[in-house]
N, C-alpha and C. Protein backbone atom coordinates (compact mmCIF):
# COMPACT_ATOMS: atom_id res chain seq x y z
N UNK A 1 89.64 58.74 188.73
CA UNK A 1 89.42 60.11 188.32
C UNK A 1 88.94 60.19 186.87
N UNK A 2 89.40 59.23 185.67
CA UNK A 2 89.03 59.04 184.50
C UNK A 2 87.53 59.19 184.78
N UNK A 3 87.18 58.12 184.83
CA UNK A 3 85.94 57.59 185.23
C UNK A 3 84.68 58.79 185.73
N UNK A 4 85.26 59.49 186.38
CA UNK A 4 84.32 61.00 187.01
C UNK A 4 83.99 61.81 185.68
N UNK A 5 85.61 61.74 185.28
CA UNK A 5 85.44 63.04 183.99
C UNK A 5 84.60 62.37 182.21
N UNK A 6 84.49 61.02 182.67
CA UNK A 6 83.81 60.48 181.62
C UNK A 6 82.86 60.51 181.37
N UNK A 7 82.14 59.97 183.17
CA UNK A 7 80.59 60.01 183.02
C UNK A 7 80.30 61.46 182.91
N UNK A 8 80.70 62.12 183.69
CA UNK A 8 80.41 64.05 183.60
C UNK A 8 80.48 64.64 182.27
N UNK A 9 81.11 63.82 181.47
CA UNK A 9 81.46 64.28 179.56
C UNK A 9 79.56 63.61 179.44
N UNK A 10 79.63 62.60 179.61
CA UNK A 10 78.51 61.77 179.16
C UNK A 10 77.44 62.28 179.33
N UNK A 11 76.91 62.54 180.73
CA UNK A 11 75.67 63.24 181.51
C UNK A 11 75.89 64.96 180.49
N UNK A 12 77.03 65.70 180.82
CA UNK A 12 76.60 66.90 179.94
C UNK A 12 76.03 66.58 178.10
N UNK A 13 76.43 65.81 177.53
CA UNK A 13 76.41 65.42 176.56
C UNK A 13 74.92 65.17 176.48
N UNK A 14 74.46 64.79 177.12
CA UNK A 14 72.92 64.16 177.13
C UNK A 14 72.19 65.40 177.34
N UNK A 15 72.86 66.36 178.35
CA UNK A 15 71.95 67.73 179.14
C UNK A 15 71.45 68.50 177.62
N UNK A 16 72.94 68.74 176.87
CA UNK A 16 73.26 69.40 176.20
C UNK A 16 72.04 68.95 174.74
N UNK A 17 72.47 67.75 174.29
CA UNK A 17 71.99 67.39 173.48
C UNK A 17 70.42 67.39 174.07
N UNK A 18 69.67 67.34 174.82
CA UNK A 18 68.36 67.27 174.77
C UNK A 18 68.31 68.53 175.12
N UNK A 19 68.64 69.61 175.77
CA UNK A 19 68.27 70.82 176.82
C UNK A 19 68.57 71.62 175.34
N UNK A 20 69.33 71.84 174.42
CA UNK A 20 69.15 72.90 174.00
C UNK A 20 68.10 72.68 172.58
N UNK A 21 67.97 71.84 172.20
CA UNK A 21 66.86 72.13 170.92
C UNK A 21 65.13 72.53 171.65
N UNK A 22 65.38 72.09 172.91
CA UNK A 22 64.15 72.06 173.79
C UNK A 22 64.18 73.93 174.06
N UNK A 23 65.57 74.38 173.84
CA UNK A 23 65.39 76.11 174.37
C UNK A 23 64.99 76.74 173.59
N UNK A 24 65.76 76.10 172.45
CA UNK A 24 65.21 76.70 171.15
C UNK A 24 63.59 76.85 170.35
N UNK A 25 63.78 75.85 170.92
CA UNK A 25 62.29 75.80 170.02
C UNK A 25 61.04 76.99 171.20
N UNK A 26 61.25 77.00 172.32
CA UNK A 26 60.45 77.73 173.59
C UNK A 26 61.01 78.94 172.99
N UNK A 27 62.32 79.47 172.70
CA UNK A 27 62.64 80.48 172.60
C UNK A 27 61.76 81.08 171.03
N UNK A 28 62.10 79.79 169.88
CA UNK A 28 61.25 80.45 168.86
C UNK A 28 59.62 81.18 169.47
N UNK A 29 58.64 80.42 170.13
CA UNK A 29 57.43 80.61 169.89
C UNK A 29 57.60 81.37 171.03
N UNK A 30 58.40 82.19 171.61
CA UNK A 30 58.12 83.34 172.38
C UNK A 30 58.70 84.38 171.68
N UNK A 31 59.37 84.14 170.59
CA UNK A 31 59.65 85.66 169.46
C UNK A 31 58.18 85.38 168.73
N UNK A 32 57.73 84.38 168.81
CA UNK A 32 56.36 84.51 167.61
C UNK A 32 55.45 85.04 168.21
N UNK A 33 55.17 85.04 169.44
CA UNK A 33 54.23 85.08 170.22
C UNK A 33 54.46 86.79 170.38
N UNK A 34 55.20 86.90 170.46
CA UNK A 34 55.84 88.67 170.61
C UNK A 34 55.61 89.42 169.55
N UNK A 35 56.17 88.55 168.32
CA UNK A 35 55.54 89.48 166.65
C UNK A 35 54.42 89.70 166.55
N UNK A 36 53.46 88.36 167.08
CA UNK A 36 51.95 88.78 166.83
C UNK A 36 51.43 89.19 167.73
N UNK A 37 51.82 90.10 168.88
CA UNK A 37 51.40 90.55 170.27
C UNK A 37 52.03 92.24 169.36
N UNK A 38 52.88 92.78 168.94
CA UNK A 38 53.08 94.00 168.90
C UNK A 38 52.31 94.58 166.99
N UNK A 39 52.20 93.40 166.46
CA UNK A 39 51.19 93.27 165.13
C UNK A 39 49.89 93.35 165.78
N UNK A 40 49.65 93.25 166.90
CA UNK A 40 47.80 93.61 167.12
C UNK A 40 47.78 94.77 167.51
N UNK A 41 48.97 95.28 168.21
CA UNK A 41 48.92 96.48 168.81
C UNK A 41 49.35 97.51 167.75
N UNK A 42 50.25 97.28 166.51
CA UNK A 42 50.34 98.49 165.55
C UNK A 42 48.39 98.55 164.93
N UNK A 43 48.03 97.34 164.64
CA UNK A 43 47.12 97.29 164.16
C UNK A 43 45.45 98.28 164.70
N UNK A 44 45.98 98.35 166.42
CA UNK A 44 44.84 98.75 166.83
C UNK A 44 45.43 100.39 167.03
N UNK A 45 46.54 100.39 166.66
CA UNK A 45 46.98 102.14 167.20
C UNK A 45 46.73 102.92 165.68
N UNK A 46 47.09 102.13 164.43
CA UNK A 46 46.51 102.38 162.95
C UNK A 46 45.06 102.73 163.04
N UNK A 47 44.01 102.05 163.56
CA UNK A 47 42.73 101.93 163.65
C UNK A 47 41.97 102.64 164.72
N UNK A 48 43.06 103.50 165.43
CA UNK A 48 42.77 104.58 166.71
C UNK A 48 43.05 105.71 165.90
N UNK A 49 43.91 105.63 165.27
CA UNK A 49 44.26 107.15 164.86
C UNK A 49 43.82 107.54 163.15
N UNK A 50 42.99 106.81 162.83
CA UNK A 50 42.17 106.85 161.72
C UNK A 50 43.70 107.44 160.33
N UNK A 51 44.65 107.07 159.91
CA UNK A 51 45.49 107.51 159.45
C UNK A 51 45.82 106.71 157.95
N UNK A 52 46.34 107.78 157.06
CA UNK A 52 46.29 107.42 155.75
C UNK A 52 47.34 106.69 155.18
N UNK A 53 46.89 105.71 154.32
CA UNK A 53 47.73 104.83 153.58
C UNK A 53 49.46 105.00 153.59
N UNK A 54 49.38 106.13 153.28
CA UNK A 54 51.10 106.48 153.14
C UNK A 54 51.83 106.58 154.32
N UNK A 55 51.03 107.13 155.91
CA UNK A 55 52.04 106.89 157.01
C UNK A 55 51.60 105.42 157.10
N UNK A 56 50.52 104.92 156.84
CA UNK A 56 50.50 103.17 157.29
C UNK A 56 51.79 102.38 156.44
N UNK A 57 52.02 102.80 155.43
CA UNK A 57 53.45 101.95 154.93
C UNK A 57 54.57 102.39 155.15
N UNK A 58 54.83 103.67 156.05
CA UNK A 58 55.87 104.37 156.59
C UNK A 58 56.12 103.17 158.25
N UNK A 59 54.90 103.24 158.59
CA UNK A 59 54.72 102.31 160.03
C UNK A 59 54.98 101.12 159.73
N UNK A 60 54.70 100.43 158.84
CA UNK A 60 54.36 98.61 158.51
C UNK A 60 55.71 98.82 158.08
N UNK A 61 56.40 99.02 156.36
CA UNK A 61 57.44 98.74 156.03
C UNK A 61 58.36 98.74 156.83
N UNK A 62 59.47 97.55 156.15
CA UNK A 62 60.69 97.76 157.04
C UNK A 62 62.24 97.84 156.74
N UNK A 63 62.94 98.42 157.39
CA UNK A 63 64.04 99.68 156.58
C UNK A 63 64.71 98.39 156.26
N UNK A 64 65.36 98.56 154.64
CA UNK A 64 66.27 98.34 154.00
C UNK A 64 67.30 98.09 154.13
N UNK A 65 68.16 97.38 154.56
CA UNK A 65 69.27 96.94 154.77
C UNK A 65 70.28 96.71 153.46
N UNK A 66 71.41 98.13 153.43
CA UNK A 66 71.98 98.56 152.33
C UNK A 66 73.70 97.47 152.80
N UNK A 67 74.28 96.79 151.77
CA UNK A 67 75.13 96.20 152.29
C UNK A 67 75.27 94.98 152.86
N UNK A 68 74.22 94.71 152.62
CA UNK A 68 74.04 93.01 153.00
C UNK A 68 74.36 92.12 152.58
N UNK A 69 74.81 92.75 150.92
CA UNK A 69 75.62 91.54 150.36
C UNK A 69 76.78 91.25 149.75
N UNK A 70 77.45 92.83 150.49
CA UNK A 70 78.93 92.55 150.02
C UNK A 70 78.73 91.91 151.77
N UNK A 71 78.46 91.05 152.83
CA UNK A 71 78.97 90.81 153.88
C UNK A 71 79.04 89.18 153.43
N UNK A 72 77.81 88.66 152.39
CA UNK A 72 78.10 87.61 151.86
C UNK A 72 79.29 87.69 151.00
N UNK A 73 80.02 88.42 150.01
CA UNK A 73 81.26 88.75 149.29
C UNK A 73 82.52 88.34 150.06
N UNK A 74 81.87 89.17 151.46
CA UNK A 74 83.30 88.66 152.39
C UNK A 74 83.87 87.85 152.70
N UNK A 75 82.35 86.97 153.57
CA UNK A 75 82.47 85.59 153.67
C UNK A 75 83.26 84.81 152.94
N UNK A 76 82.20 85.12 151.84
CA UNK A 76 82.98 83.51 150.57
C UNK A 76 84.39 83.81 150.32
N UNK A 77 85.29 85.18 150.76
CA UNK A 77 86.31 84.98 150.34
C UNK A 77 87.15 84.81 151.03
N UNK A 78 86.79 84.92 152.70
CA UNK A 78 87.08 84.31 153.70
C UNK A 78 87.56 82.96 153.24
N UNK A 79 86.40 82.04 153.29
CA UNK A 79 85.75 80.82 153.34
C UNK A 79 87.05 80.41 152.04
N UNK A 80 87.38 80.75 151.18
CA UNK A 80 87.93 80.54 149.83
C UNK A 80 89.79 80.20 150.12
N UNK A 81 89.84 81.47 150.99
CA UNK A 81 91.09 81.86 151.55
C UNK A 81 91.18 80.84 152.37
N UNK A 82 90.93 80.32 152.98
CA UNK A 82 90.69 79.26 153.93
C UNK A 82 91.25 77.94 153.13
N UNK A 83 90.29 77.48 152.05
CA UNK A 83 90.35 76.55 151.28
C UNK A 83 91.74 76.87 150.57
N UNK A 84 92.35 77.69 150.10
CA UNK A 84 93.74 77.74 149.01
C UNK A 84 94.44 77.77 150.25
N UNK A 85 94.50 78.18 151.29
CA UNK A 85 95.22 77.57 152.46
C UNK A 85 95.93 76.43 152.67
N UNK A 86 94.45 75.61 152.36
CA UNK A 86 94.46 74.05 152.96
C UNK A 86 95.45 73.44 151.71
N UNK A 87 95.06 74.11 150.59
CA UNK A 87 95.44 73.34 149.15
C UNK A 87 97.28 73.96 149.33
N UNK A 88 97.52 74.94 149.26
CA UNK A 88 99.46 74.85 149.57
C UNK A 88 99.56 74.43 150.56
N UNK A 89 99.34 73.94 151.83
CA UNK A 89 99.34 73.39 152.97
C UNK A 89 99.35 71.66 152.61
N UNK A 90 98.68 71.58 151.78
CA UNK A 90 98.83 70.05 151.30
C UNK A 90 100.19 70.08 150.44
N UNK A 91 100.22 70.79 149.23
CA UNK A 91 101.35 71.19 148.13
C UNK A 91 102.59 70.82 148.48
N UNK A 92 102.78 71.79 149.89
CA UNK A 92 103.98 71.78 150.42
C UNK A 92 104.16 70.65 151.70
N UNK A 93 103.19 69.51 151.68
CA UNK A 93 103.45 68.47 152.42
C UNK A 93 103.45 68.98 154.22
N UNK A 94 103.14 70.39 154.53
CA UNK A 94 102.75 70.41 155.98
C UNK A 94 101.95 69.95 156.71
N UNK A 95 102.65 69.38 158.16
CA UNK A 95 101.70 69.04 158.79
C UNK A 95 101.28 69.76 159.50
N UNK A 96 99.48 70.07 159.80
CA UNK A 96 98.29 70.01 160.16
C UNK A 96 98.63 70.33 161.77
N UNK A 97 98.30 70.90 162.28
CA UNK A 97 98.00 71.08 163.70
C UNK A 97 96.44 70.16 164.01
N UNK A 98 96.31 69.00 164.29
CA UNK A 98 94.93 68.35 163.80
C UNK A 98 95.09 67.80 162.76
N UNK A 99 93.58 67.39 162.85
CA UNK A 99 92.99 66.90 161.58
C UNK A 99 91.63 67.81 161.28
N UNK A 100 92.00 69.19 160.44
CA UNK A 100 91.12 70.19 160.03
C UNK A 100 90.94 69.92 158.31
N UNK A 101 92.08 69.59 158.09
CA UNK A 101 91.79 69.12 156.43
C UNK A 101 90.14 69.34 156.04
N UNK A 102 89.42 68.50 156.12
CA UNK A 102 88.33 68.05 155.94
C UNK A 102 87.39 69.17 156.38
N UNK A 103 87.31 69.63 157.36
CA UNK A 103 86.55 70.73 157.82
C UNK A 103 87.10 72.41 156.84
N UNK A 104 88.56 72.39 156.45
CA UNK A 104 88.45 73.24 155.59
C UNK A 104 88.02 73.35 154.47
N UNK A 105 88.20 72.08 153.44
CA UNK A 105 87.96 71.89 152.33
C UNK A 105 86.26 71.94 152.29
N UNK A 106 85.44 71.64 153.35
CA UNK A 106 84.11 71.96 153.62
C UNK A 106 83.94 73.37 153.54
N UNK A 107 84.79 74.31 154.47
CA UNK A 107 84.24 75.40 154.60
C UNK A 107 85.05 76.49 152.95
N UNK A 108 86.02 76.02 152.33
CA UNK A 108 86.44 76.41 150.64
C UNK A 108 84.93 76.24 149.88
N UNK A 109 84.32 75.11 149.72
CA UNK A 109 83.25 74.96 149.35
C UNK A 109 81.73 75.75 149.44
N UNK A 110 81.64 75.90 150.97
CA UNK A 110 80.64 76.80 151.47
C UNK A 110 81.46 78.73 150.84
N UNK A 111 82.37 78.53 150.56
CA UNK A 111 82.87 80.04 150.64
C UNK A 111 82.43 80.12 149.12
N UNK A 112 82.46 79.16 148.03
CA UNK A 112 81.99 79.10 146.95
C UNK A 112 80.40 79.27 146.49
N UNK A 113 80.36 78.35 147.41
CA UNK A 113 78.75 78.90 147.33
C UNK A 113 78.55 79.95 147.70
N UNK A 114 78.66 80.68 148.94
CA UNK A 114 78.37 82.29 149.30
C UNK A 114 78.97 82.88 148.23
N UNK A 115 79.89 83.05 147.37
CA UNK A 115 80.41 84.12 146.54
C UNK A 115 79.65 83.73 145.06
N UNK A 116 78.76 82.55 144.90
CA UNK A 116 77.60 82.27 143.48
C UNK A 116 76.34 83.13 144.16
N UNK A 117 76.23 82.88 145.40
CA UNK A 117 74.66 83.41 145.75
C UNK A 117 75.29 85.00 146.14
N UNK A 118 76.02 85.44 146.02
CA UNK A 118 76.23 86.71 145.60
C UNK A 118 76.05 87.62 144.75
N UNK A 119 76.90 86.78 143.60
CA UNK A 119 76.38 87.19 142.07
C UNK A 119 75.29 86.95 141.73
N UNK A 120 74.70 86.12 141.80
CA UNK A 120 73.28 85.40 141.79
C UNK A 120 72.01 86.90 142.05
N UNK A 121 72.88 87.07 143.79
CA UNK A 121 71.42 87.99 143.85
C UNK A 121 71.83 89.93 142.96
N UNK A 122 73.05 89.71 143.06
CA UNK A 122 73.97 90.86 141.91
C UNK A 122 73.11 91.22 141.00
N UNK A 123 72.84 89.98 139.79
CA UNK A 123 72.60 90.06 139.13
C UNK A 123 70.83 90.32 139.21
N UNK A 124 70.36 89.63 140.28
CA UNK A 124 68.37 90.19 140.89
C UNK A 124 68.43 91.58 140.54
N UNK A 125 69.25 91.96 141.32
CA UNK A 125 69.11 93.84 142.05
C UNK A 125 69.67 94.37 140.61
N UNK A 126 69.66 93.96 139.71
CA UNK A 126 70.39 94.43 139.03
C UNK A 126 68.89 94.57 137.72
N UNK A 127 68.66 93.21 137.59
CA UNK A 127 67.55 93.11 136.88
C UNK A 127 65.95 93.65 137.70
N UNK A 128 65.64 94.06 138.64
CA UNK A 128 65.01 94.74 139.32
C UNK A 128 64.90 95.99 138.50
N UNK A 129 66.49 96.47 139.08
CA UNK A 129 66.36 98.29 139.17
C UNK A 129 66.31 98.62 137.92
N UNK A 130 66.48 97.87 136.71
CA UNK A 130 66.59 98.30 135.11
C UNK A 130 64.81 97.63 134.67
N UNK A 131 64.29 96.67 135.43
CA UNK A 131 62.64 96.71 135.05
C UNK A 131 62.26 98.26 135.60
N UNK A 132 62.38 98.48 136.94
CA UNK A 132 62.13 99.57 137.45
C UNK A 132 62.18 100.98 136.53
N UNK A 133 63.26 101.34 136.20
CA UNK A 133 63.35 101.81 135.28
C UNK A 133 62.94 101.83 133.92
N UNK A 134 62.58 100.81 133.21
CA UNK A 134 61.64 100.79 132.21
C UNK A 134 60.15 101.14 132.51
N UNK A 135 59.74 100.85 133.45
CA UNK A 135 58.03 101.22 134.38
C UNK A 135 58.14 102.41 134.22
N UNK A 136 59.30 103.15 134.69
CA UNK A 136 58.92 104.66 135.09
C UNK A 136 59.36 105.73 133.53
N UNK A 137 59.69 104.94 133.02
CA UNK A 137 59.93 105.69 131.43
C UNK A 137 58.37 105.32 130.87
């Protein structure tokens, strides 16, 4: 019975490992194939309806996504919380359900990075909207 459930680990393992980068990649170039299939068609409905600059960047632009980066904020403090976890979890000599150690102290790290490329872009939007403001003075 070992033996069934081994090779069957093995054979999916192989399905898996070759079948899905193979979906992926079919799946990319049928979203590409789709962007530039509904880009010919804004293009020819712009060029039907003879229409001025300002609804053409009302049509083309695309809406703003307000909040996008306190969801990185979250993350990293997720990700952080995670890591000071692992660190009194060591402190106090508990044992581990597993061996996650390693995978937390990875994901403390990644939570660090998301909460620099936070401030990081903080500080963009920040230096943006105060050029912005000098332009329009």
């Amino acid at each position: 019975m070992e033996t069934f459930f081994e090779s069957l680990t093995e054979i999916l393992a192989v399905i898996l490992s070759l079948g899905l980068p193979i979906v992926a990649i079919i799946g990319g170039c049928i979203i590409a194939i789709k962007k530039k299939q509904r880009e010919t068609e804004l293009r020819k409905f712009i060029a039907e309806q003879n229409l001025d600059p300002e609804r053409i960047k009302l049509l083309v632009e695309k809406p703003k996504k307000k909040g996008q980066s306190f969801g990185m904020l979250r993350w990293g403090l997720i990700l952080i919380g995670l890591g000071l976890g692992a660190v009194v979890n060591t402190l106090l000599n508990l044992q581990p359900q597993g061996n996650i150690k390693y995978g937390i102290v990875l994901a403390s790290c990644a939570g660090i990075g998301m909460l620099v490329s936070f401030i990081i872009e903080q500080n963009m939007k920040k230096g943006k909207e105060e050029q912005e403001d000098k332009e329009q003075q």
